[in-house]
Protein backbone atom coordinates (compact mmCIF):
# COMPACT_ATOMS: atom_id res chain seq x y z
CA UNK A 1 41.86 -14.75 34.20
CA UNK A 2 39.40 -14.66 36.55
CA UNK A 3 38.88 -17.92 39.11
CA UNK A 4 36.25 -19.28 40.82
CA UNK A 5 35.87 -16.93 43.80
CA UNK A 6 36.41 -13.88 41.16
CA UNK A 7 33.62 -15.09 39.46
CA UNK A 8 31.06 -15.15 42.61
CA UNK A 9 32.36 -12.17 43.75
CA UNK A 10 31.51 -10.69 40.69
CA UNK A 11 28.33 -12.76 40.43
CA UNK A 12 27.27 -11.09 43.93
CA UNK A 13 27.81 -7.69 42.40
CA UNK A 14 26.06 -8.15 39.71
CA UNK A 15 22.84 -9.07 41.74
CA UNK A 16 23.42 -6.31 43.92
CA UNK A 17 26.29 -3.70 43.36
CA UNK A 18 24.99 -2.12 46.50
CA UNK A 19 25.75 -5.45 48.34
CA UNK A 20 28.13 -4.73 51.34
CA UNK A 21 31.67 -6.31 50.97
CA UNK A 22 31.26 -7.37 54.58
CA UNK A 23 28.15 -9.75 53.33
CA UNK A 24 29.82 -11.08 50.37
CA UNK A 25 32.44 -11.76 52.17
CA UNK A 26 30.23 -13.91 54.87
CA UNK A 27 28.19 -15.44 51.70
CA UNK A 28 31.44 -16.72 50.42
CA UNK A 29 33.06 -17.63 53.74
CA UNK A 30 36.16 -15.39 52.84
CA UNK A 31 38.29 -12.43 54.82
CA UNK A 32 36.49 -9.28 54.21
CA UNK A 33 40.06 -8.13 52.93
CA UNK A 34 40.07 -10.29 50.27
CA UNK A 35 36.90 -9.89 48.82
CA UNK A 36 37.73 -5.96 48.70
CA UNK A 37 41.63 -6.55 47.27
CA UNK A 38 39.63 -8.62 44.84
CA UNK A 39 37.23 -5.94 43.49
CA UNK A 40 40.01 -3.61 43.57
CA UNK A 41 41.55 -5.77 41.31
CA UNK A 42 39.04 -6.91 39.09
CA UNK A 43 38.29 -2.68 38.52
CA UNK A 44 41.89 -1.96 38.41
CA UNK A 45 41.99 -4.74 35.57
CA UNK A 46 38.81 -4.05 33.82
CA UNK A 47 36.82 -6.65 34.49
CA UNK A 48 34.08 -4.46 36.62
CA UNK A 49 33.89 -1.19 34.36
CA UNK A 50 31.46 0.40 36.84
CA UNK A 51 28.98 -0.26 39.53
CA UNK A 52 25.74 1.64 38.93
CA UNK A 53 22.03 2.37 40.18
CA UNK A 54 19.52 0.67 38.48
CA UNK A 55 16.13 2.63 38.39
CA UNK A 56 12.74 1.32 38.03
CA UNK A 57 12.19 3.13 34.83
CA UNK A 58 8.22 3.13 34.95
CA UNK A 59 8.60 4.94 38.47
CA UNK A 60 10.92 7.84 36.94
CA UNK A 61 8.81 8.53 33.68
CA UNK A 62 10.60 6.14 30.82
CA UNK A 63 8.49 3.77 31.05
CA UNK A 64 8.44 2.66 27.78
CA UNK A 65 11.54 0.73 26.04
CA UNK A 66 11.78 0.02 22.53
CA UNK A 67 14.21 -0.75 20.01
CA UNK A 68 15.21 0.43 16.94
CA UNK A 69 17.12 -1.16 13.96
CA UNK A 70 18.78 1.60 11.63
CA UNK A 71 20.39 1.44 8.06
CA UNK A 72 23.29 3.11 7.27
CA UNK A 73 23.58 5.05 4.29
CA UNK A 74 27.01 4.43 3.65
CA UNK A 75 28.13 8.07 2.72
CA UNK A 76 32.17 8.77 1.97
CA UNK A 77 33.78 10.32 4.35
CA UNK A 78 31.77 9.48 7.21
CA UNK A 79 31.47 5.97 8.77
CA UNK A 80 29.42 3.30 10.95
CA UNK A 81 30.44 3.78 13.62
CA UNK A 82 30.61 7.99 13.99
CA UNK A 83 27.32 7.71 13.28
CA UNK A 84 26.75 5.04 16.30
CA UNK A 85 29.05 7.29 18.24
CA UNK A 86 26.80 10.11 17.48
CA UNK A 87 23.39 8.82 18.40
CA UNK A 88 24.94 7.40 21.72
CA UNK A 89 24.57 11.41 22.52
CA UNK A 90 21.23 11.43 22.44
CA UNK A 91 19.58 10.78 26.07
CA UNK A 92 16.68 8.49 25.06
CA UNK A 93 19.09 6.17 23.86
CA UNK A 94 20.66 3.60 26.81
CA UNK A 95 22.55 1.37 24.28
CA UNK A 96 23.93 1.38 20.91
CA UNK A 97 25.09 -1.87 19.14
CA UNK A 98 26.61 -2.20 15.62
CA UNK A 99 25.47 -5.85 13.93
CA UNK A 100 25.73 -7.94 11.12
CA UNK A 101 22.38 -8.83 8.77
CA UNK A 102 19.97 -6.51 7.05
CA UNK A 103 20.63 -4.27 9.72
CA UNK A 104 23.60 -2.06 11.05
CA UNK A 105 22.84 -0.97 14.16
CA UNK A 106 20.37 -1.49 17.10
CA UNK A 107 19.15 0.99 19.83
CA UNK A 108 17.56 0.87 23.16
CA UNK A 109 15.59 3.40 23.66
CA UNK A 110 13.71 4.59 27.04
CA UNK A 111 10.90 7.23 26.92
CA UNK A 112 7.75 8.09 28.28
CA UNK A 113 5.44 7.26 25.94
CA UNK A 114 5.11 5.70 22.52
CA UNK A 115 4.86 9.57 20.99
CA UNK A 116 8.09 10.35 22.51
CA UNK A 117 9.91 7.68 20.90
CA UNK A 118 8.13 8.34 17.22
CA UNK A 119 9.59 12.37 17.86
CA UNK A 120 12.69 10.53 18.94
CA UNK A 121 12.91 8.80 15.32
CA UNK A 122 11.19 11.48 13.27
CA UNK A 123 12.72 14.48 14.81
CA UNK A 124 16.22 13.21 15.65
CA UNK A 125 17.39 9.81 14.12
CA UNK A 126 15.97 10.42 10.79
CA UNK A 127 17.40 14.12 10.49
CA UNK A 128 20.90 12.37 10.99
CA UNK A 129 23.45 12.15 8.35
CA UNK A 130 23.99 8.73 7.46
CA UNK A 131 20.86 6.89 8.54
CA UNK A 132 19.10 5.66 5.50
CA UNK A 133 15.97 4.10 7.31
CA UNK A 134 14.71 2.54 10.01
CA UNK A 135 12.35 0.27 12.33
CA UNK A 136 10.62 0.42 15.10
CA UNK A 137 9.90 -2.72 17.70
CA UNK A 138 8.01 -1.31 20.89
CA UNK A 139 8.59 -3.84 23.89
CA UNK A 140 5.35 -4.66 25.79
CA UNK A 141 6.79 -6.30 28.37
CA UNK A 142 10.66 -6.78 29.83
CA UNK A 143 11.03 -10.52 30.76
CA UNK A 144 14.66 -10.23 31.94
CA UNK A 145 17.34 -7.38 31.35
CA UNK A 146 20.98 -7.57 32.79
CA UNK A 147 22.78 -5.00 33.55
């Protein structure tokens, strides 16, 4: 279980992973050696399963995000979840996420333009085994996105 101080430690690092321990430790008013024994911890437990860059995706050349519901066919021998595990290859795609409702799964997908991610669906997710159909949404604009 995580207490308070875990959880605004963590809070910090989620605002900013590049945040120095030294200033979360000042923000916090705690020993610099505790806020790192604590993130040691809270990786050595799980809690923090990485600390990554985030890039400005419009300045790197994906600077369009969509997502994409997808059917499974239901085949024998080969189930939901292979097939997630299988698309969660391809590089366009940032996150895959089996659901409940009409739909099976949902994808994030990142590409330059709207024509890449129509090849990414026509070309690629619709040549693979078990998808039966699926839909499009293309995001105009990203409100918030956590990471």
């Amino acid at each position: 279980m995580l207490d308070n101080k875990d959880r605004q430690i963590l809070q910090q690092l989620i605002e900013d992973g590049r945040k120095p321990v030294v200033e979360i430790a000042d923000e916090l008013n705690m020993p610099r050696a505790t806020v790192q024994e604590r993130i040691k911890k809270m990786i050595k437990d799980g809690v923090i399963k990485k600390i990554s860059a985030v890039p400005d995706y419009s300045k790197i050349g994906k600077q369009v995000t969509a997502f994409i519901l997808v059917s499974f066919s239901g085949e024998s021998n080969y189930s939901q979840r292979s097939l997630a595990e299988e698309i969660s290859k391809i590089p366009e795609v940032y996150e895959v996420s089996l659901i409940s409702g009409e739909w099976d799964i949902i994808l994030k997908v990142r590409a330059a333009s709207v024509e890449d991610i129509g090849r990414l669906v026509i070309d690629k997710l619709r040549m693979m085994r078990g998808i039966q159909k699926t839909q499009t949404c293309v995001s105009f604009q990203t409100i918030k996105e956590s990471h």
